[in-house]
PDB file of N, CA and C in Angstrom:
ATOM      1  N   UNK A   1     134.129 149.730  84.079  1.00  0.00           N
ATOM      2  CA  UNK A   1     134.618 148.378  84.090  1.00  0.00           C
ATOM      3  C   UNK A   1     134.013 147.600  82.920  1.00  0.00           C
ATOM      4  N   UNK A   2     132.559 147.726  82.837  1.00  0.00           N
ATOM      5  CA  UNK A   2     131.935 147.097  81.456  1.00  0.00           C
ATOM      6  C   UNK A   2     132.614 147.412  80.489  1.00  0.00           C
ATOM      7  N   UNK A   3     132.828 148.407  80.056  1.00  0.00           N
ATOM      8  CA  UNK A   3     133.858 148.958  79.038  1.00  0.00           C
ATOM      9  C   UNK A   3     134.848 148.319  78.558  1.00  0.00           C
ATOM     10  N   UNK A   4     135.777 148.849  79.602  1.00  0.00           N
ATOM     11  CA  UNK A   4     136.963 147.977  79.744  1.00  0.00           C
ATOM     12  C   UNK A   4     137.375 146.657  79.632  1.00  0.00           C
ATOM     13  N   UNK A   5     136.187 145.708  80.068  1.00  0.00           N
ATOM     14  CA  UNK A   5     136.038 144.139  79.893  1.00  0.00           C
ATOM     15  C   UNK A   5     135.475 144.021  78.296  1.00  0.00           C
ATOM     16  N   UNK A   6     134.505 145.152  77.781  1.00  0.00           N
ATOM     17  CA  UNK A   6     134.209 144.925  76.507  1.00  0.00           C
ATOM     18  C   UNK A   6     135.140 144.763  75.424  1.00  0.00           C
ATOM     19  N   UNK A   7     136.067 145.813  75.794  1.00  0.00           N
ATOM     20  CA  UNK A   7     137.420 146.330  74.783  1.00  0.00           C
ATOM     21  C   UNK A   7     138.124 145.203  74.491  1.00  0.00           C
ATOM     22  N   UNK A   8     138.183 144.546  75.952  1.00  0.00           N
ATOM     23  CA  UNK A   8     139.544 143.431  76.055  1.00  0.00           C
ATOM     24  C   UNK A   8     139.070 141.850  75.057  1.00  0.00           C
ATOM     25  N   UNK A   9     137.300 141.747  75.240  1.00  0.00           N
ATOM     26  CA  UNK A   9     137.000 140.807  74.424  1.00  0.00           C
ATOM     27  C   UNK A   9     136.873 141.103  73.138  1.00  0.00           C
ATOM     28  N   UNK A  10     136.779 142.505  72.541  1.00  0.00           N
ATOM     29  CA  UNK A  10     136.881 142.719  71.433  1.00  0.00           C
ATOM     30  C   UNK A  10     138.417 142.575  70.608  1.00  0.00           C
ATOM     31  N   UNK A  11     139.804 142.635  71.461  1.00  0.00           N
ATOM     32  CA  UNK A  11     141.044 142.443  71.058  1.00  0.00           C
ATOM     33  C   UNK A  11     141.052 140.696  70.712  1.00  0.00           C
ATOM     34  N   UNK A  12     140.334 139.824  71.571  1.00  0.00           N
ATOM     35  CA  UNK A  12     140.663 138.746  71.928  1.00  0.00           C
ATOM     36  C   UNK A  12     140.042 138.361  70.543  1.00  0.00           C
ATOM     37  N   UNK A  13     138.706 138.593  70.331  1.00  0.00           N
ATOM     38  CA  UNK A  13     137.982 138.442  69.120  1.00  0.00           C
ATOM     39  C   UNK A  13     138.639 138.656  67.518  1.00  0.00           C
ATOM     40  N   UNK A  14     139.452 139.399  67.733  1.00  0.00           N
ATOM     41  CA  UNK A  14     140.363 140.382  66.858  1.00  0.00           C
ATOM     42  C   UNK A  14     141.896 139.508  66.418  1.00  0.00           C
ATOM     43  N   UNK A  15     141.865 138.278  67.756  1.00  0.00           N
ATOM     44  CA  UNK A  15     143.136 137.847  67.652  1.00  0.00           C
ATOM     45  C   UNK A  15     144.346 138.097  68.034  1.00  0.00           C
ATOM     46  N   UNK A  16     144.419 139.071  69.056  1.00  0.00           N
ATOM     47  CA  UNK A  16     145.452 139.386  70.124  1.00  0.00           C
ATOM     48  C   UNK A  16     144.906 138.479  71.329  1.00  0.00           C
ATOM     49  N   UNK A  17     146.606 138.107  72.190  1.00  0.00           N
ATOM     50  CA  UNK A  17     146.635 137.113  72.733  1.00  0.00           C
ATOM     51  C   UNK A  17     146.877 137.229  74.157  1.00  0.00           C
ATOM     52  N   UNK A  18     147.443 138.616  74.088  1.00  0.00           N
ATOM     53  CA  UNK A  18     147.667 138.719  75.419  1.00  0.00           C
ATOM     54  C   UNK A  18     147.323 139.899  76.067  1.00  0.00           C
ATOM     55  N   UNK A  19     146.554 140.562  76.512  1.00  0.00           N
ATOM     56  CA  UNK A  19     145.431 141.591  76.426  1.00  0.00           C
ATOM     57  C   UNK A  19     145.491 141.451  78.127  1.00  0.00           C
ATOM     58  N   UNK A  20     145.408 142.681  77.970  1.00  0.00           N
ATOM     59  CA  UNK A  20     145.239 142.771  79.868  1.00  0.00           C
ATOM     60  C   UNK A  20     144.174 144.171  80.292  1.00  0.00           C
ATOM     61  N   UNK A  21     143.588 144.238  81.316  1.00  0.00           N
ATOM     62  CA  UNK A  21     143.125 145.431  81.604  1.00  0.00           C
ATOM     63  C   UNK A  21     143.995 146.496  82.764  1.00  0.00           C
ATOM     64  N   UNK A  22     144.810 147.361  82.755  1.00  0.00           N
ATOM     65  CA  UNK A  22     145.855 147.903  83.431  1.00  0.00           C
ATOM     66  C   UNK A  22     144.718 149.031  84.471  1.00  0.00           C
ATOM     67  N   UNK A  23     143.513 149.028  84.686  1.00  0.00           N
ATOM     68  CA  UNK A  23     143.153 150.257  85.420  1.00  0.00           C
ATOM     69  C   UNK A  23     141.718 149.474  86.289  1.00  0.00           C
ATOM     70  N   UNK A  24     142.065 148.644  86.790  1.00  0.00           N
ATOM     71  CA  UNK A  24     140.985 147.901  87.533  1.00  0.00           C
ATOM     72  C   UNK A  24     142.051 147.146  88.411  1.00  0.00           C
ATOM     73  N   UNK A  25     142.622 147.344  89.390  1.00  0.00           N
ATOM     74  CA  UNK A  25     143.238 147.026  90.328  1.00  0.00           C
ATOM     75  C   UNK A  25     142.915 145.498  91.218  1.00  0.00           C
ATOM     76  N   UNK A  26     142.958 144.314  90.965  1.00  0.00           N
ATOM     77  CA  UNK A  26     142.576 143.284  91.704  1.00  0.00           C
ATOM     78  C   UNK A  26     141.641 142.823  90.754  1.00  0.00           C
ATOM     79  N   UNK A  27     141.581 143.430  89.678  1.00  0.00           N
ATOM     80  CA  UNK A  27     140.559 142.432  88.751  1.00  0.00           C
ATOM     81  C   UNK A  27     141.445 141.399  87.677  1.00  0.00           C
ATOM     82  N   UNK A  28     140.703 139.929  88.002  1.00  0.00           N
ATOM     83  CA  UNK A  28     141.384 139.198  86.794  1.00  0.00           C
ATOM     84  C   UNK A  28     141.878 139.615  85.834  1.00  0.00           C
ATOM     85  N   UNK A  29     141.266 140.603  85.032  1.00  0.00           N
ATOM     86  CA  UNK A  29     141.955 140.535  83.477  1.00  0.00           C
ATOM     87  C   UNK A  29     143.086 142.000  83.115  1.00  0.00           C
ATOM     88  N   UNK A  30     143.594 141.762  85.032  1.00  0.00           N
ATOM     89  CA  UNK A  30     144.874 142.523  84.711  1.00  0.00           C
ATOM     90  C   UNK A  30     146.446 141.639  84.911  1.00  0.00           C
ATOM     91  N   UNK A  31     145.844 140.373  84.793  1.00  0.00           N
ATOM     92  CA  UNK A  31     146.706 139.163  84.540  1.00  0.00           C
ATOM     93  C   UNK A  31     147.225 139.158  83.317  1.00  0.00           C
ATOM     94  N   UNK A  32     148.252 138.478  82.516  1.00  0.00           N
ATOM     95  CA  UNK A  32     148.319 137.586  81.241  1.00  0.00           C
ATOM     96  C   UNK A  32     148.156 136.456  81.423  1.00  0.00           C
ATOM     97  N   UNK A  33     147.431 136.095  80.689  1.00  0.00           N
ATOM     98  CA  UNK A  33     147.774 133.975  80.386  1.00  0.00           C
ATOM     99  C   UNK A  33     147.784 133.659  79.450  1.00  0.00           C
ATOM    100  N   UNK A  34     148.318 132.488  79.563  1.00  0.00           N
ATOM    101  CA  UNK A  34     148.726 131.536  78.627  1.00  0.00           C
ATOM    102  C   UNK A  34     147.808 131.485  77.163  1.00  0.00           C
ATOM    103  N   UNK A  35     148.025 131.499  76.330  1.00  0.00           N
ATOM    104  CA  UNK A  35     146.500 131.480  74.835  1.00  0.00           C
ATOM    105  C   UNK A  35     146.350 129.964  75.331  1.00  0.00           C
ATOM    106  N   UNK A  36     147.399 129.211  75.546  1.00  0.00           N
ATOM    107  CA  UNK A  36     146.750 127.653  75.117  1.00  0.00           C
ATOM    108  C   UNK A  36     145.976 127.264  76.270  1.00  0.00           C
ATOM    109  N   UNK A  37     146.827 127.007  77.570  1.00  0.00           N
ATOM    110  CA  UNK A  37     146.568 126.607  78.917  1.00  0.00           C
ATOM    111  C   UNK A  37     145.649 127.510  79.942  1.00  0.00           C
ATOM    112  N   UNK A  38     145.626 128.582  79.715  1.00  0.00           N
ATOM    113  CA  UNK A  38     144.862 130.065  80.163  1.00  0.00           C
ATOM    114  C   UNK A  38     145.019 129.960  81.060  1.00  0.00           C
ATOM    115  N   UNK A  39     146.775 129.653  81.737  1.00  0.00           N
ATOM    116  CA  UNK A  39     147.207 129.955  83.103  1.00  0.00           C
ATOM    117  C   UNK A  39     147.573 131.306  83.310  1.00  0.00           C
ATOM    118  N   UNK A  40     147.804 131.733  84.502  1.00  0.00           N
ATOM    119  CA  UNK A  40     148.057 132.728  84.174  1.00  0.00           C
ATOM    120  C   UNK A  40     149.872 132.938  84.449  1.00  0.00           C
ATOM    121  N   UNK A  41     150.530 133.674  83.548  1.00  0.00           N
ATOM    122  CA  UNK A  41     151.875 133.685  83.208  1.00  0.00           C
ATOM    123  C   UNK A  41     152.637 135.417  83.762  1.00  0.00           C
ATOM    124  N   UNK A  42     151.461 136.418  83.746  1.00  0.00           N
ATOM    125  CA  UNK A  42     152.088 137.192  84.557  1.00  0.00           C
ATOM    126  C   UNK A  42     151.126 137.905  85.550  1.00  0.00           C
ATOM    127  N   UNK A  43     151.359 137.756  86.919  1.00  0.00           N
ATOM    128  CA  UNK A  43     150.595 138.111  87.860  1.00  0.00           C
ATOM    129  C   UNK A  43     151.296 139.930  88.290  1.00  0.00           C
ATOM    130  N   UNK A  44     149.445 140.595  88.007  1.00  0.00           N
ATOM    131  CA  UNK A  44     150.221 141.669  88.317  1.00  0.00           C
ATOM    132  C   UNK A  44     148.665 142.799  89.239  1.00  0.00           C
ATOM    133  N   UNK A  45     149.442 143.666  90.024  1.00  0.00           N
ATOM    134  CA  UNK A  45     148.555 144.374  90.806  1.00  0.00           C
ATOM    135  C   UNK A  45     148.709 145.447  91.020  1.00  0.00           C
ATOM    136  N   UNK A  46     147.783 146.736  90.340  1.00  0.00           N
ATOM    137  CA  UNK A  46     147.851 147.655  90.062  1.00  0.00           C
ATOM    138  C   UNK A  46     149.116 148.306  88.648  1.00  0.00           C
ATOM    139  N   UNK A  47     149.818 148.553  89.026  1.00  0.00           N
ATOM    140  CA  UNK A  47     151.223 148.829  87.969  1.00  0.00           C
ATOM    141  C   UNK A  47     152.119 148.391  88.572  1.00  0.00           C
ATOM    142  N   UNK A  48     152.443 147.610  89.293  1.00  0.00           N
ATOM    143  CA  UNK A  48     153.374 146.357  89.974  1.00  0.00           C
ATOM    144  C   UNK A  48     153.160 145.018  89.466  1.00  0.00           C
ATOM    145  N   UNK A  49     154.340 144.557  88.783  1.00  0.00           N
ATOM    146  CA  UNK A  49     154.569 142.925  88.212  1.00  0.00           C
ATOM    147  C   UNK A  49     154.699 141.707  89.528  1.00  0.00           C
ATOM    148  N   UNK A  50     153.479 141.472  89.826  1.00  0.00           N
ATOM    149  CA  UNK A  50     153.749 140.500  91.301  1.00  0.00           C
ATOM    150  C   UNK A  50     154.828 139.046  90.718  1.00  0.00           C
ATOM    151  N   UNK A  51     154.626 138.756  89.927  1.00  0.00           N
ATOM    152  CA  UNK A  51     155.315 137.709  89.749  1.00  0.00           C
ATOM    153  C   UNK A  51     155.093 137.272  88.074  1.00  0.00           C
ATOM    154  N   UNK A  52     156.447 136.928  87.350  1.00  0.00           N
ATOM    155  CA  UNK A  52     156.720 137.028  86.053  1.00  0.00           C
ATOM    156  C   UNK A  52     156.684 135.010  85.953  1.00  0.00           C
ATOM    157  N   UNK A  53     156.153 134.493  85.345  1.00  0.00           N
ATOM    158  CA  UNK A  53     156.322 132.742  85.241  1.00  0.00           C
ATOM    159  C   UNK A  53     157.239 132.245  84.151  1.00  0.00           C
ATOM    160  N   UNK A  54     156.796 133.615  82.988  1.00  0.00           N
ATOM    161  CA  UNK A  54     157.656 132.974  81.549  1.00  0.00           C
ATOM    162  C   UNK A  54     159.101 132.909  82.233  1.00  0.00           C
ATOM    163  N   UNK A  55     159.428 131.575  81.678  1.00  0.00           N
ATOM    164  CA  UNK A  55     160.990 130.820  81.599  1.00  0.00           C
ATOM    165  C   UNK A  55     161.794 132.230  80.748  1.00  0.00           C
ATOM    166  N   UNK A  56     162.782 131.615  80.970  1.00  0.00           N
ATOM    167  CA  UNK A  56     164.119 132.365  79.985  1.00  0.00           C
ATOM    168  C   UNK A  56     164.160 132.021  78.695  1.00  0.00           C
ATOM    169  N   UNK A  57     163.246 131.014  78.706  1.00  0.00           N
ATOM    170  CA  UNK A  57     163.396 130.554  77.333  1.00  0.00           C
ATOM    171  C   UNK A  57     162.228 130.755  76.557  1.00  0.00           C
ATOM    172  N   UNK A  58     161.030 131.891  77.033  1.00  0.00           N
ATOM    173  CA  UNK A  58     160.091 132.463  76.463  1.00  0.00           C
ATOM    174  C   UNK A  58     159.188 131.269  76.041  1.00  0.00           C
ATOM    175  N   UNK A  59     159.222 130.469  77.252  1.00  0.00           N
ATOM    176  CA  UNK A  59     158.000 129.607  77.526  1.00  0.00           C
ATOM    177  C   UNK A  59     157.284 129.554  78.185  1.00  0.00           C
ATOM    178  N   UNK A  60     155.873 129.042  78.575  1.00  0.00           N
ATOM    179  CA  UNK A  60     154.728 128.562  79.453  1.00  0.00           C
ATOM    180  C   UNK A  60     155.387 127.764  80.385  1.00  0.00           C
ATOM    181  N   UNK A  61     155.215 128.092  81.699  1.00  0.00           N
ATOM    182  CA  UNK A  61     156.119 126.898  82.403  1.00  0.00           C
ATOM    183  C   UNK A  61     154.795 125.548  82.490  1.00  0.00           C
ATOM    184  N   UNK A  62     153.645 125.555  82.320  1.00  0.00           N
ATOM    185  CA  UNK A  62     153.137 124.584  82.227  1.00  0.00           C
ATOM    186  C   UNK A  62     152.325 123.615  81.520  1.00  0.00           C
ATOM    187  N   UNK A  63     152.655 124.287  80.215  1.00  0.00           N
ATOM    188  CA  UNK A  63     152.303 123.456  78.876  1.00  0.00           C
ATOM    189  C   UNK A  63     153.658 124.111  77.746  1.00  0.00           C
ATOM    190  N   UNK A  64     154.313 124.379  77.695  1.00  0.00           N
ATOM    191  CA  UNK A  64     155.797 124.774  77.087  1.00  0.00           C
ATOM    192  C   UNK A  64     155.287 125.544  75.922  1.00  0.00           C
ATOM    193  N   UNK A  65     154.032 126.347  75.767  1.00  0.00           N
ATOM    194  CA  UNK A  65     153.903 127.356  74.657  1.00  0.00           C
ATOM    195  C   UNK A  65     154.814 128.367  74.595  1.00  0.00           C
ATOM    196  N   UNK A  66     155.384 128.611  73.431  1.00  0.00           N
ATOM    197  CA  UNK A  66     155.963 129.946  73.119  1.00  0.00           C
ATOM    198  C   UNK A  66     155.657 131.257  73.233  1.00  0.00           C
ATOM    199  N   UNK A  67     155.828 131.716  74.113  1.00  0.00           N
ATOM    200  CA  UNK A  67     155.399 133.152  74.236  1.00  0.00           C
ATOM    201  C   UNK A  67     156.429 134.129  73.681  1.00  0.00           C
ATOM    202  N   UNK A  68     155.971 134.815  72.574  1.00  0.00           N
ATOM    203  CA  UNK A  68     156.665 136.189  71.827  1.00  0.00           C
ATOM    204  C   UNK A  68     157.111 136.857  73.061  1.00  0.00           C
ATOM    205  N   UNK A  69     158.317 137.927  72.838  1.00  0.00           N
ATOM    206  CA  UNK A  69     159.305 138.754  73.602  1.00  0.00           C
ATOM    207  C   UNK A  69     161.069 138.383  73.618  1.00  0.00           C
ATOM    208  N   UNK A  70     161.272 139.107  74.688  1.00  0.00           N
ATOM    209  CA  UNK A  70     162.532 138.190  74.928  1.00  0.00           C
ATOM    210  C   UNK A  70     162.421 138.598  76.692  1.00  0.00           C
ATOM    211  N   UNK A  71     162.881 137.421  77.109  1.00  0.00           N
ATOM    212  CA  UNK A  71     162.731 136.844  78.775  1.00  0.00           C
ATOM    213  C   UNK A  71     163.882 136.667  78.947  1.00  0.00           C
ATOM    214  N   UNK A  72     165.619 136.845  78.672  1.00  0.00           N
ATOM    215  CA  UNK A  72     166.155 136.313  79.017  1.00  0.00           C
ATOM    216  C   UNK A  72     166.876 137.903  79.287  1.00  0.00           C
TER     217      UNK A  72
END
């Protein structure tokens, strides 16, 4: 897990934005959030997407940042 939390602050450090940890099951930083608001935008548990927030319009639903992809 140290590891794994190390890696993810080393991406963040690096300037990637949306960084997740996929093999720690129920741990925070297998969320995405927001870069600006650091909500979290996709809730997820284990390799199941519990719930997706980005709009269709590849926004933050609660500060309207642009999030790269396509959502629609």
């Amino acid at each position: 897990m140290e590891t794994l939390e190390k890696a993810r602050q080393i991406a963040f450090s690096e300037g990637l934005r949306y960084v997740y940890i996929g093999n720690l099951s129920g741990h925070e930083a297998e969320n995405i959030y927001c870069p600006k608001c650091k909500k979290v935008l996709i809730r997820r548990h284990g390799y199941a997407i519990l719930e997706n927030l980005i709009g269709k319009d590849g926004r933050c639903p609660h500060d309207r940042t642009k999030i790269p992809g396509i959502w629609n």
